[in-house]
ModelCIF file with pLDDT and N, C-alpha, C, O atoms, coordinates in Angstrom:
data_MODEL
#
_entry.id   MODEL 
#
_entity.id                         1 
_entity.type                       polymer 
_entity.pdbx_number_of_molecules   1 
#
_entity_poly.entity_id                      1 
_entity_poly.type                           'polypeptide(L)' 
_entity_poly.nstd_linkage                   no 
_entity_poly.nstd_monomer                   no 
_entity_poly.pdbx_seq_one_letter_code       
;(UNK)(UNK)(UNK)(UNK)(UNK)(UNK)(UNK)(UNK)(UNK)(UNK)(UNK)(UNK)(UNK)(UNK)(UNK)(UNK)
(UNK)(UNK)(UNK)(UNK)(UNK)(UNK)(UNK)(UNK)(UNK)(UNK)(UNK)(UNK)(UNK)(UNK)(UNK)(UNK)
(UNK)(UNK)(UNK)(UNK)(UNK)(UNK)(UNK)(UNK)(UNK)(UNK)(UNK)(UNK)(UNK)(UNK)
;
_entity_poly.pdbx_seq_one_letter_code_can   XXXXXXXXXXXXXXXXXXXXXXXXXXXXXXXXXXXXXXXXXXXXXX 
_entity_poly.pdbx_strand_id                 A 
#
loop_
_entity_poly_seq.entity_id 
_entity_poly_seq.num 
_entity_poly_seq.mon_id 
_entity_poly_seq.hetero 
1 1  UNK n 
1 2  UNK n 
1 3  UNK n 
1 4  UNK n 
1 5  UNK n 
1 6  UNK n 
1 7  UNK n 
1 8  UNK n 
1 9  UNK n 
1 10 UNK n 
1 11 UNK n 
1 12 UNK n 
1 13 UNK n 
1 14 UNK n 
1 15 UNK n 
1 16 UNK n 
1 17 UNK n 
1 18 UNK n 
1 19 UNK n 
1 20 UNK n 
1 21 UNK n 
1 22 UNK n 
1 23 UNK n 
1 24 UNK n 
1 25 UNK n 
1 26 UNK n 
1 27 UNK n 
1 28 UNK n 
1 29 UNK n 
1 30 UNK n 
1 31 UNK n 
1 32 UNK n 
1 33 UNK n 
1 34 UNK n 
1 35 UNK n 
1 36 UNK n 
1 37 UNK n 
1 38 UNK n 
1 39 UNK n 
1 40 UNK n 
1 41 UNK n 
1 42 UNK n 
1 43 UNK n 
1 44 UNK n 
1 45 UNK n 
1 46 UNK n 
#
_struct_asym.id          A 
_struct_asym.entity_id   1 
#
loop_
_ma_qa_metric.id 
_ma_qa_metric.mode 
_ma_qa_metric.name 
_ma_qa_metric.software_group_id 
_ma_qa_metric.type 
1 global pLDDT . pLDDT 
2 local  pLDDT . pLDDT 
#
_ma_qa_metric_global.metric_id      1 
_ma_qa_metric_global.metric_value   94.04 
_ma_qa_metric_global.model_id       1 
_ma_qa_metric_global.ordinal_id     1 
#
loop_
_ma_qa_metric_local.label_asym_id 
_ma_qa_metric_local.label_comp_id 
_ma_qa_metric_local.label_seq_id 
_ma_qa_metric_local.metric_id 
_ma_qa_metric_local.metric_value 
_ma_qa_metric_local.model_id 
_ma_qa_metric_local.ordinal_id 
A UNK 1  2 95.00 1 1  
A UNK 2  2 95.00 1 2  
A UNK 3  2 95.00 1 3  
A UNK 4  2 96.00 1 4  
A UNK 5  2 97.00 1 5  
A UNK 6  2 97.00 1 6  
A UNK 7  2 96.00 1 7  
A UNK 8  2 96.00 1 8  
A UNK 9  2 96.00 1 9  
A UNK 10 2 97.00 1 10 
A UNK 11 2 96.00 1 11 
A UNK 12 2 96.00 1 12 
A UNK 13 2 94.00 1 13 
A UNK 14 2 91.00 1 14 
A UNK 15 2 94.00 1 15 
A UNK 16 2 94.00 1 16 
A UNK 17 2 93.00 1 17 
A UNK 18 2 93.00 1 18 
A UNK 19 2 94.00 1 19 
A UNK 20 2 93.00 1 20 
A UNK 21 2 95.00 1 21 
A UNK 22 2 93.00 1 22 
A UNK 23 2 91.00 1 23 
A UNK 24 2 89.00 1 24 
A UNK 25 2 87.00 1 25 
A UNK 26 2 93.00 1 26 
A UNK 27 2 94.00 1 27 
A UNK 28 2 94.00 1 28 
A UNK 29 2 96.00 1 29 
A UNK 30 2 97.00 1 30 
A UNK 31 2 97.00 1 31 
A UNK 32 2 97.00 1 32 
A UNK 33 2 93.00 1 33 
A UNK 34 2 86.00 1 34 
A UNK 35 2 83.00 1 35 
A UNK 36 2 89.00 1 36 
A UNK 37 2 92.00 1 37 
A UNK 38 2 94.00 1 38 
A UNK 39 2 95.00 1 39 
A UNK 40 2 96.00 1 40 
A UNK 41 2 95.00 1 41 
A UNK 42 2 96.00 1 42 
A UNK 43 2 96.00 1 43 
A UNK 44 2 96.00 1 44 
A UNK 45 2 97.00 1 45 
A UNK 46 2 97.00 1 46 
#
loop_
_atom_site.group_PDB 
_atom_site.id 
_atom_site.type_symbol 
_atom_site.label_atom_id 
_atom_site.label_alt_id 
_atom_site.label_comp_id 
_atom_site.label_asym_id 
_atom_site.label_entity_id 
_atom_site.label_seq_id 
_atom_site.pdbx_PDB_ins_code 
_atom_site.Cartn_x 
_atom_site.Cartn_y 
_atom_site.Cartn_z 
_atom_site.occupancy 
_atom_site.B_iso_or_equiv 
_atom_site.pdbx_formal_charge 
_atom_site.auth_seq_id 
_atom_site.auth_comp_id 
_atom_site.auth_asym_id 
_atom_site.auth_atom_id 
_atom_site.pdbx_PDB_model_num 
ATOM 1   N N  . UNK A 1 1  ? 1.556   -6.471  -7.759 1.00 95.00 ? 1  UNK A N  1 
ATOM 2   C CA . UNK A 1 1  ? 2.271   -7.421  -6.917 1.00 95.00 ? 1  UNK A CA 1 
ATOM 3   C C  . UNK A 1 1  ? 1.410   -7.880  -5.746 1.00 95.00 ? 1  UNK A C  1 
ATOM 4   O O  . UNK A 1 1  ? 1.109   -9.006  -5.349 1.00 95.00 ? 1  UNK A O  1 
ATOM 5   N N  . UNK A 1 2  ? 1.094   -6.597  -5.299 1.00 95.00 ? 2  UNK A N  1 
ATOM 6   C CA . UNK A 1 2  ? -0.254  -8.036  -4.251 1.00 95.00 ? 2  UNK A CA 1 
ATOM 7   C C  . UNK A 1 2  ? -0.970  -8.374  -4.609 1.00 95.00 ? 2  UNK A C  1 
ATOM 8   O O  . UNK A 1 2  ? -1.161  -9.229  -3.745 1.00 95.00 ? 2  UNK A O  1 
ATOM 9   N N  . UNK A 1 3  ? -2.113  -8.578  -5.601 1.00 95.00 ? 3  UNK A N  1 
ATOM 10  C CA . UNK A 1 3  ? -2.809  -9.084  -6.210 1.00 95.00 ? 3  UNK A CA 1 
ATOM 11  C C  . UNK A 1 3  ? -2.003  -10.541 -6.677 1.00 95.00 ? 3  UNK A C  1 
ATOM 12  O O  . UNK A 1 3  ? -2.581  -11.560 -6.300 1.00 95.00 ? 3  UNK A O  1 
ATOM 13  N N  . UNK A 1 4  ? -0.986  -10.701 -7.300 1.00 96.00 ? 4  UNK A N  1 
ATOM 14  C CA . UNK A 1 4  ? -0.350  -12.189 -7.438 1.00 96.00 ? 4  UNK A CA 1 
ATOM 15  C C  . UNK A 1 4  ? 0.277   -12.742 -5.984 1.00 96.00 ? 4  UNK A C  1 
ATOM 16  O O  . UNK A 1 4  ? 0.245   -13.926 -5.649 1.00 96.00 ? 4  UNK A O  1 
ATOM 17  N N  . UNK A 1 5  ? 0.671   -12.002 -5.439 1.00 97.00 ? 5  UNK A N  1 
ATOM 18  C CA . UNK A 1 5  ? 1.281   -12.357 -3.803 1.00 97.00 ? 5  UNK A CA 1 
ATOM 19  C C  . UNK A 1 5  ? -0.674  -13.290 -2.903 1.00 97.00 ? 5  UNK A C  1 
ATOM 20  O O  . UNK A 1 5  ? -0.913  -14.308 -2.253 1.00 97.00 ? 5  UNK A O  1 
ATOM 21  N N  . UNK A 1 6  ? -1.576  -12.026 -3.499 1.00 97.00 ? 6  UNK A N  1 
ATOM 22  C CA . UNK A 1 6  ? -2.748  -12.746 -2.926 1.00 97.00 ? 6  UNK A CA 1 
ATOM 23  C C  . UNK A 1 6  ? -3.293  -13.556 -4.018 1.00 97.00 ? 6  UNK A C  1 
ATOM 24  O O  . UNK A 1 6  ? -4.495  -13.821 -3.977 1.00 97.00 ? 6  UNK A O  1 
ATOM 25  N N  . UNK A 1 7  ? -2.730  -13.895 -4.782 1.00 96.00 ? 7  UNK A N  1 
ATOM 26  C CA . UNK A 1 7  ? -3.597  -15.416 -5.529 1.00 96.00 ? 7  UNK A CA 1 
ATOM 27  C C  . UNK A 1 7  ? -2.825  -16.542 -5.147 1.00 96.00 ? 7  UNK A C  1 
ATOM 28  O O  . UNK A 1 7  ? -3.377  -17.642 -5.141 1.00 96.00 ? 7  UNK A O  1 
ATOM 29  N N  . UNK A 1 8  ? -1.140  -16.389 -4.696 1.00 96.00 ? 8  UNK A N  1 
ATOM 30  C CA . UNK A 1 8  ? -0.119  -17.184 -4.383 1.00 96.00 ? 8  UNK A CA 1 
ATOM 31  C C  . UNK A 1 8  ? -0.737  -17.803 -2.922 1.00 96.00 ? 8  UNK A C  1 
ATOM 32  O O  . UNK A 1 8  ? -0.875  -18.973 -2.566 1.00 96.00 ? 8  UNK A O  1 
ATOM 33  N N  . UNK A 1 9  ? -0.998  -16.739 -2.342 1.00 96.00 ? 9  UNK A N  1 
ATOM 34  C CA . UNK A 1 9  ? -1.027  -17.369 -0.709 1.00 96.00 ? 9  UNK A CA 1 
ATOM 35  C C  . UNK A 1 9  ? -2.648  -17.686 -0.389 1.00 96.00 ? 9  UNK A C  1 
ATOM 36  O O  . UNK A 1 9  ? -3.074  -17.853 0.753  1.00 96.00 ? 9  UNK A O  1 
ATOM 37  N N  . UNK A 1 10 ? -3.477  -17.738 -1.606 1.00 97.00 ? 10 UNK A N  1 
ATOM 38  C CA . UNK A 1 10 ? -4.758  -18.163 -1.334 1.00 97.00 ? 10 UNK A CA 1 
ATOM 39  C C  . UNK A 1 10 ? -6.096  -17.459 -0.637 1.00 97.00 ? 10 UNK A C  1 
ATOM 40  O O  . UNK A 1 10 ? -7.090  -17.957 -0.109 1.00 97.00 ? 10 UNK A O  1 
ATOM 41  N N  . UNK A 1 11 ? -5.624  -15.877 -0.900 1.00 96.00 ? 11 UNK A N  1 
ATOM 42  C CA . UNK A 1 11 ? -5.827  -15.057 0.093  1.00 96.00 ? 11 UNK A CA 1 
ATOM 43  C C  . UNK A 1 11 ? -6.719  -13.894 -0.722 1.00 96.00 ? 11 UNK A C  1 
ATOM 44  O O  . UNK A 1 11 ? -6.358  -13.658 -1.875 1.00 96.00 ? 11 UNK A O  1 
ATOM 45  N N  . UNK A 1 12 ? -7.984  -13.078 -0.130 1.00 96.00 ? 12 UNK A N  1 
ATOM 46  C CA . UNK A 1 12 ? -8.410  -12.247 -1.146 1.00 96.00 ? 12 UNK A CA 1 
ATOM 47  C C  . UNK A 1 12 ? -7.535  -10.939 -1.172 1.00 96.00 ? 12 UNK A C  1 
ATOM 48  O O  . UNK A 1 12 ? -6.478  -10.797 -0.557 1.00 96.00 ? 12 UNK A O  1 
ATOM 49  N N  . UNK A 1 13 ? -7.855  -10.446 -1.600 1.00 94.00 ? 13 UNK A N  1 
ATOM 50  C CA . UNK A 1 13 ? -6.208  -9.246  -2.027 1.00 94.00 ? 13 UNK A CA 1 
ATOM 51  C C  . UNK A 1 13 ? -6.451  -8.267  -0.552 1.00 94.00 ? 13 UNK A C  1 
ATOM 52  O O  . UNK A 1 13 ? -5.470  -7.939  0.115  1.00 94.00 ? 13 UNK A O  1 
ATOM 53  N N  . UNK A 1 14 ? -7.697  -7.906  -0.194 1.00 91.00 ? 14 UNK A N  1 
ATOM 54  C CA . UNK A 1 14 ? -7.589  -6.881  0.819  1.00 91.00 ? 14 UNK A CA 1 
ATOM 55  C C  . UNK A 1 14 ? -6.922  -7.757  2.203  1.00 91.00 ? 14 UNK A C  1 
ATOM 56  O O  . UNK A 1 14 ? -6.412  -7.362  3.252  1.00 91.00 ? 14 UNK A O  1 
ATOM 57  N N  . UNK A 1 15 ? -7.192  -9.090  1.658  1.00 94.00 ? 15 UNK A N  1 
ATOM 58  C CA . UNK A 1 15 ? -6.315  -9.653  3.364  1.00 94.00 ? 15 UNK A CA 1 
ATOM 59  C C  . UNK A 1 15 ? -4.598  -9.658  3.499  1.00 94.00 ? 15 UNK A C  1 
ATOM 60  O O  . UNK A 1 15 ? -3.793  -10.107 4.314  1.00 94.00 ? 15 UNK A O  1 
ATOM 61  N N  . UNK A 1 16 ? -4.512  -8.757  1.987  1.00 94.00 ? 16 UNK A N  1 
ATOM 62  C CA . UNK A 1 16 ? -2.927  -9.008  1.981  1.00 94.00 ? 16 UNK A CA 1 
ATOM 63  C C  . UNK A 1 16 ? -2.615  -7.509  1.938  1.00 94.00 ? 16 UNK A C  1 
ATOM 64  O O  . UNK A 1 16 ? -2.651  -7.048  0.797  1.00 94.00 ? 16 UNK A O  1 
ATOM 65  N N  . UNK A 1 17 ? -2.301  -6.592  2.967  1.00 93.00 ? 17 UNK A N  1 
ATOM 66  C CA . UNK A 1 17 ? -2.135  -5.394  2.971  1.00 93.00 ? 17 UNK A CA 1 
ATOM 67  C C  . UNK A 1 17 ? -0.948  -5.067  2.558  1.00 93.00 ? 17 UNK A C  1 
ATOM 68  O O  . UNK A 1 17 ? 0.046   -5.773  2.734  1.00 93.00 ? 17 UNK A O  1 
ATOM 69  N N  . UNK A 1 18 ? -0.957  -3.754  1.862  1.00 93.00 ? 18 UNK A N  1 
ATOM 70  C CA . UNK A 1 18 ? 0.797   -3.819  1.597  1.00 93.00 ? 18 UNK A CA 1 
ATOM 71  C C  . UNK A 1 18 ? 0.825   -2.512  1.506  1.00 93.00 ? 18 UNK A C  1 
ATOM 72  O O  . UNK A 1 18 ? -0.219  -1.915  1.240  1.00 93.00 ? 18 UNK A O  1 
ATOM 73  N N  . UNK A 1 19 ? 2.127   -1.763  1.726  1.00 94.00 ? 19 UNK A N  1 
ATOM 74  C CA . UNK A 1 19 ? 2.314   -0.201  2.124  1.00 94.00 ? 19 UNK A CA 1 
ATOM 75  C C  . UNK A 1 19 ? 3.870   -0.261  1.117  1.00 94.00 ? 19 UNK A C  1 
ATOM 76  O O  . UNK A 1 19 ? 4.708   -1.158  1.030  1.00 94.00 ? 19 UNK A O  1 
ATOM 77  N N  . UNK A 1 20 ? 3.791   1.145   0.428  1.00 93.00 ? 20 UNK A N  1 
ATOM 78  C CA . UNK A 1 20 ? 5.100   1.879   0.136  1.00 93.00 ? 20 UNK A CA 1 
ATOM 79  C C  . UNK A 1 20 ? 5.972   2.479   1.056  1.00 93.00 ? 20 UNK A C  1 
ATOM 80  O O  . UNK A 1 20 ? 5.593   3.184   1.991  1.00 93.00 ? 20 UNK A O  1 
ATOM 81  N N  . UNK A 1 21 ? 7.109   2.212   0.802  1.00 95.00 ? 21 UNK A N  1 
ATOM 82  C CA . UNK A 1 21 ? 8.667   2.862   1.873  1.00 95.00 ? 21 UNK A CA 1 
ATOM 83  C C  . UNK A 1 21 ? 9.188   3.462   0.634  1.00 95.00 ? 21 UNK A C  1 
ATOM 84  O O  . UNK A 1 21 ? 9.154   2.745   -0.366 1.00 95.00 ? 21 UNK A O  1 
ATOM 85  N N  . UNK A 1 22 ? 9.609   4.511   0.538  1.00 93.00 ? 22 UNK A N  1 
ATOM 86  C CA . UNK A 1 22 ? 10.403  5.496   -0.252 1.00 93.00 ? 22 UNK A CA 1 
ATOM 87  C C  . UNK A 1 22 ? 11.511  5.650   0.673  1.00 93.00 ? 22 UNK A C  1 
ATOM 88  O O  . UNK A 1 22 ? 11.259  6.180   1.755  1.00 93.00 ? 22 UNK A O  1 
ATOM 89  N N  . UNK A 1 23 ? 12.865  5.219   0.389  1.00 91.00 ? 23 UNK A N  1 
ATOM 90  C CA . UNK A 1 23 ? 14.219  5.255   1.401  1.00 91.00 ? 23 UNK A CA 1 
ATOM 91  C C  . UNK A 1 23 ? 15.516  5.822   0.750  1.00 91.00 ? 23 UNK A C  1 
ATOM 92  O O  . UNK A 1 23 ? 15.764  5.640   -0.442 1.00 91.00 ? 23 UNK A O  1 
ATOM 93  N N  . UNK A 1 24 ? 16.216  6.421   1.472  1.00 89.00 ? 24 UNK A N  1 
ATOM 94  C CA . UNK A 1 24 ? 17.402  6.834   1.052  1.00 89.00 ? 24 UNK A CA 1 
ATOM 95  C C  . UNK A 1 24 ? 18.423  6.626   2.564  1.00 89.00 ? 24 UNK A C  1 
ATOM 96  O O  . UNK A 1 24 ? 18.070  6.161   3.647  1.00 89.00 ? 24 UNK A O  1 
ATOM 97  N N  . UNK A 1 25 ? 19.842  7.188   2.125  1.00 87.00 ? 25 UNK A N  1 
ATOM 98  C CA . UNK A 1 25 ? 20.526  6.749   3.085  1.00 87.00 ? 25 UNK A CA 1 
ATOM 99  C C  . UNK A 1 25 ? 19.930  7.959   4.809  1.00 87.00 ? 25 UNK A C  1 
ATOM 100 O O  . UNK A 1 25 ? 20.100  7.692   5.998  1.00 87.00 ? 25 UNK A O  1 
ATOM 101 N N  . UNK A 1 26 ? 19.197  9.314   4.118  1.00 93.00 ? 26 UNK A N  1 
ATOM 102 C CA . UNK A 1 26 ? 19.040  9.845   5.171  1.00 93.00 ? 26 UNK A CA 1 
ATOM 103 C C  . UNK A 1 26 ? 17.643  10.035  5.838  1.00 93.00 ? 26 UNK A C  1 
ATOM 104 O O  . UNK A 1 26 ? 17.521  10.556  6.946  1.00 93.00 ? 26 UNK A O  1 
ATOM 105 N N  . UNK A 1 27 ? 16.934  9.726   5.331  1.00 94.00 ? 27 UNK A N  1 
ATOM 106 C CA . UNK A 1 27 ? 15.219  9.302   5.192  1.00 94.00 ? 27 UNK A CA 1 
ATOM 107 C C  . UNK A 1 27 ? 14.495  7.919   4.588  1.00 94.00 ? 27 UNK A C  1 
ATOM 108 O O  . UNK A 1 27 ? 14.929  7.207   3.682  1.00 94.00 ? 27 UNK A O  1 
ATOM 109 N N  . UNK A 1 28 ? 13.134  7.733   5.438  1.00 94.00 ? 28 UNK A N  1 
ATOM 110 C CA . UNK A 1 28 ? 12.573  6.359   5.333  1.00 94.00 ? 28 UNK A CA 1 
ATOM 111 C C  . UNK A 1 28 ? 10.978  7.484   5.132  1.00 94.00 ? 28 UNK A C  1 
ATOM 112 O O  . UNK A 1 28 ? 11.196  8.620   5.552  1.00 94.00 ? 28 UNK A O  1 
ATOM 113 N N  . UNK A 1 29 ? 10.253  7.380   4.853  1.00 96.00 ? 29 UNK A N  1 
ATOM 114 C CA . UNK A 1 29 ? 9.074   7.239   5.043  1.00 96.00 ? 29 UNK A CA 1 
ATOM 115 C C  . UNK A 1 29 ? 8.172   6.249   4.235  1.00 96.00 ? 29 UNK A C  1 
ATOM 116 O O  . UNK A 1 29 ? 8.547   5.740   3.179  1.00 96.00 ? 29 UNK A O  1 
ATOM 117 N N  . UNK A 1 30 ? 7.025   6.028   4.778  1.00 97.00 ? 30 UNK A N  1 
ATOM 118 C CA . UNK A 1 30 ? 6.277   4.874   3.887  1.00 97.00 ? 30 UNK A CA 1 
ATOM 119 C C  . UNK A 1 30 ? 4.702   5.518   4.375  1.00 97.00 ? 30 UNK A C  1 
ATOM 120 O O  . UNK A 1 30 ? 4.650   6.116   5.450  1.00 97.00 ? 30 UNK A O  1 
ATOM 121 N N  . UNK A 1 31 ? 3.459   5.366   3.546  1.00 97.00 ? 31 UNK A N  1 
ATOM 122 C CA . UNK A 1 31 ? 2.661   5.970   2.737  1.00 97.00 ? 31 UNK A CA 1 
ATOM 123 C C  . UNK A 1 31 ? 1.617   5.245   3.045  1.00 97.00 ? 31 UNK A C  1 
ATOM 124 O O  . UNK A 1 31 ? 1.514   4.065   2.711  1.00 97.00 ? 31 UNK A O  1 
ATOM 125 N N  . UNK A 1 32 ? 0.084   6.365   4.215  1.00 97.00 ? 32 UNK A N  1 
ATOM 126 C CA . UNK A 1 32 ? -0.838  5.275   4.475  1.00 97.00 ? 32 UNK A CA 1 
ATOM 127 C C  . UNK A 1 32 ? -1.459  5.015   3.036  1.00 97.00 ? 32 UNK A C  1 
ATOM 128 O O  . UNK A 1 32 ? -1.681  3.814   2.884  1.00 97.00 ? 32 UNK A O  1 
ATOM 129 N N  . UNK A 1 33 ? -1.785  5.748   1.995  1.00 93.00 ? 33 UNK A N  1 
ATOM 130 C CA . UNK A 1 33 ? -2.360  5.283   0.909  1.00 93.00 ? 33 UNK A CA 1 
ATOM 131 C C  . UNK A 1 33 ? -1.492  5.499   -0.101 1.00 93.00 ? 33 UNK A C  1 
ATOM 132 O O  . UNK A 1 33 ? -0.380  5.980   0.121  1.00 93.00 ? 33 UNK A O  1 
ATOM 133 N N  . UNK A 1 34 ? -1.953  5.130   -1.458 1.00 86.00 ? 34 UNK A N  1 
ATOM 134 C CA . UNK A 1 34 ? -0.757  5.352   -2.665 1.00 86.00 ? 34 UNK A CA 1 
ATOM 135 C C  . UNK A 1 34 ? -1.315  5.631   -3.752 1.00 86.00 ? 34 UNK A C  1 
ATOM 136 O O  . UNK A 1 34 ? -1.490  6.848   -3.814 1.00 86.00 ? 34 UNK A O  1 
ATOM 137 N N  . UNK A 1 35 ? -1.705  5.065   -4.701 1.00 83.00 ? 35 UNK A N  1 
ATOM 138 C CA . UNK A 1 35 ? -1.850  5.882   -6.044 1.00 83.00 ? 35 UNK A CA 1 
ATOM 139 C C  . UNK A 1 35 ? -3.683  5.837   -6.224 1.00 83.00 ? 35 UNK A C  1 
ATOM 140 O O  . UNK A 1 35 ? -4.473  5.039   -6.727 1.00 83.00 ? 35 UNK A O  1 
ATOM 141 N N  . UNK A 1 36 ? -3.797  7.131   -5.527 1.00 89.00 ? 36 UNK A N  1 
ATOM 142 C CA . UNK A 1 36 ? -5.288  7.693   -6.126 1.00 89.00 ? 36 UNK A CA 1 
ATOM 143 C C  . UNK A 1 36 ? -5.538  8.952   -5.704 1.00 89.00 ? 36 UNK A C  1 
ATOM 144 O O  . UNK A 1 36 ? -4.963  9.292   -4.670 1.00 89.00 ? 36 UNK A O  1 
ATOM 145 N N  . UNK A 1 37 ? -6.279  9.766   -6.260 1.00 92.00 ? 37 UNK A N  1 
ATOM 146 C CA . UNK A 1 37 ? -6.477  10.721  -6.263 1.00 92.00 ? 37 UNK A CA 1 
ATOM 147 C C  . UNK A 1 37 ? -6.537  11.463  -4.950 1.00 92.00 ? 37 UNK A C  1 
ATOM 148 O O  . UNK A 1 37 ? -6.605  10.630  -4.047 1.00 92.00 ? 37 UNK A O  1 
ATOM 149 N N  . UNK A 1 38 ? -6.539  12.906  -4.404 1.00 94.00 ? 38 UNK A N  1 
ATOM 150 C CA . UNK A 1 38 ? -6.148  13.353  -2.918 1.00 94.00 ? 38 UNK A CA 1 
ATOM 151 C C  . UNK A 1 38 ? -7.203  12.854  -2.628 1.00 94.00 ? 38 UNK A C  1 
ATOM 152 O O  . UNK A 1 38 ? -7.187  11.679  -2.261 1.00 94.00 ? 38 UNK A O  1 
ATOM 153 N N  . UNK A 1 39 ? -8.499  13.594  -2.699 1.00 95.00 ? 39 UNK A N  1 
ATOM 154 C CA . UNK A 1 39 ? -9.752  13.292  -2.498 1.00 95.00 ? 39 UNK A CA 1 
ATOM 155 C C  . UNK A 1 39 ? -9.994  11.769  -1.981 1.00 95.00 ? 39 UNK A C  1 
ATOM 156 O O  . UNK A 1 39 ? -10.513 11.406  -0.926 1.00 95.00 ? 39 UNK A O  1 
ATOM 157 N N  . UNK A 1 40 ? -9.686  11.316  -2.596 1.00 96.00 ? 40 UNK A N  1 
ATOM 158 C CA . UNK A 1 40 ? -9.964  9.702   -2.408 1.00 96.00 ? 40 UNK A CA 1 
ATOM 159 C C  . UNK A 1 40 ? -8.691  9.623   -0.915 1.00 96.00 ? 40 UNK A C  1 
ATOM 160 O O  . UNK A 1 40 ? -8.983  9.146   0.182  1.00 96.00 ? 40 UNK A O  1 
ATOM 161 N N  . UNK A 1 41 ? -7.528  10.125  -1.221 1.00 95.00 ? 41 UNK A N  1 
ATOM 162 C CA . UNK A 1 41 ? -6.433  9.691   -0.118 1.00 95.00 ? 41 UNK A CA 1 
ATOM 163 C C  . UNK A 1 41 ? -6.855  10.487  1.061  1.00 95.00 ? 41 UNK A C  1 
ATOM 164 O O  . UNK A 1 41 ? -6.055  10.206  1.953  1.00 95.00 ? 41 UNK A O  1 
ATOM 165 N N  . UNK A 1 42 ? -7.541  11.164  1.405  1.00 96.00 ? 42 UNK A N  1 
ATOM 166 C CA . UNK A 1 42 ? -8.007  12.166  2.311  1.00 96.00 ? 42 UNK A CA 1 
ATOM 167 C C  . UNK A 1 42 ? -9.071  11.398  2.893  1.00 96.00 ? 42 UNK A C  1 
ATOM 168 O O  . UNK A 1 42 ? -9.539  11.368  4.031  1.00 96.00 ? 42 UNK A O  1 
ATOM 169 N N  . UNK A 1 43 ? -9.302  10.872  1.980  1.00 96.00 ? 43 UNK A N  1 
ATOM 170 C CA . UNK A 1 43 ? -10.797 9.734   2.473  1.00 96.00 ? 43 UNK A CA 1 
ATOM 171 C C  . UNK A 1 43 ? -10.410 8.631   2.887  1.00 96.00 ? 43 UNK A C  1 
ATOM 172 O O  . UNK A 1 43 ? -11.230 7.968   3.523  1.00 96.00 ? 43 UNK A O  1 
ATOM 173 N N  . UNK A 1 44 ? -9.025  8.068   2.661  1.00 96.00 ? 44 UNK A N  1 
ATOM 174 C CA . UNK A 1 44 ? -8.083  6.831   2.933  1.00 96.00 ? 44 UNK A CA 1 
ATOM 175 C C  . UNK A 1 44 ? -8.001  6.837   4.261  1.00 96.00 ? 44 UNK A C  1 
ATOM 176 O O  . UNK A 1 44 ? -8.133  5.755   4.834  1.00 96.00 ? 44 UNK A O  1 
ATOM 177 N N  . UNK A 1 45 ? -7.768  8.046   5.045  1.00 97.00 ? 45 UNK A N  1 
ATOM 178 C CA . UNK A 1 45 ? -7.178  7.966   6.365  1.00 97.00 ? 45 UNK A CA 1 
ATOM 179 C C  . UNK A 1 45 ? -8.028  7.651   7.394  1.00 97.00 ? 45 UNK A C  1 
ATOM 180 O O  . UNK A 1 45 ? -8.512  8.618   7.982  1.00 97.00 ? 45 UNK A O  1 
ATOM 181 N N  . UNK A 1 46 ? -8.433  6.220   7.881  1.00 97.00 ? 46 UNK A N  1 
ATOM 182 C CA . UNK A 1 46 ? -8.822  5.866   8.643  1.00 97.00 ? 46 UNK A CA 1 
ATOM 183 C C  . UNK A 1 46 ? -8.192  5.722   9.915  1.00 97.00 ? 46 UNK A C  1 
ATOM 184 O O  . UNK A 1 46 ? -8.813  5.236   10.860 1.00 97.00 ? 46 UNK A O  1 
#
């Protein structure tokens, strides 16, 4: 989805940042990185 969101708005994909929210009625959190390995997500946290 960002990859077509960034071909829509003319945009290269890293200029279109986008983050996961996992929500329920008693919790929100949302996710500095998402699907890759820890190693790599450990390395994400800038």
């Amino acid at each position: 989805l960002q990859a077509e969101a960034a071909a829509f708005l003319g945009k290269p994909v890293q200029d279109v940042p986008v983050r996961m929210m996992l929500a329920n009625n008693e919790l929100k959190t949302v996710l500095v990185s998402i699907h890759m390995s820890l190693r790599q997500a450990i390395a994400a946290v800038t």
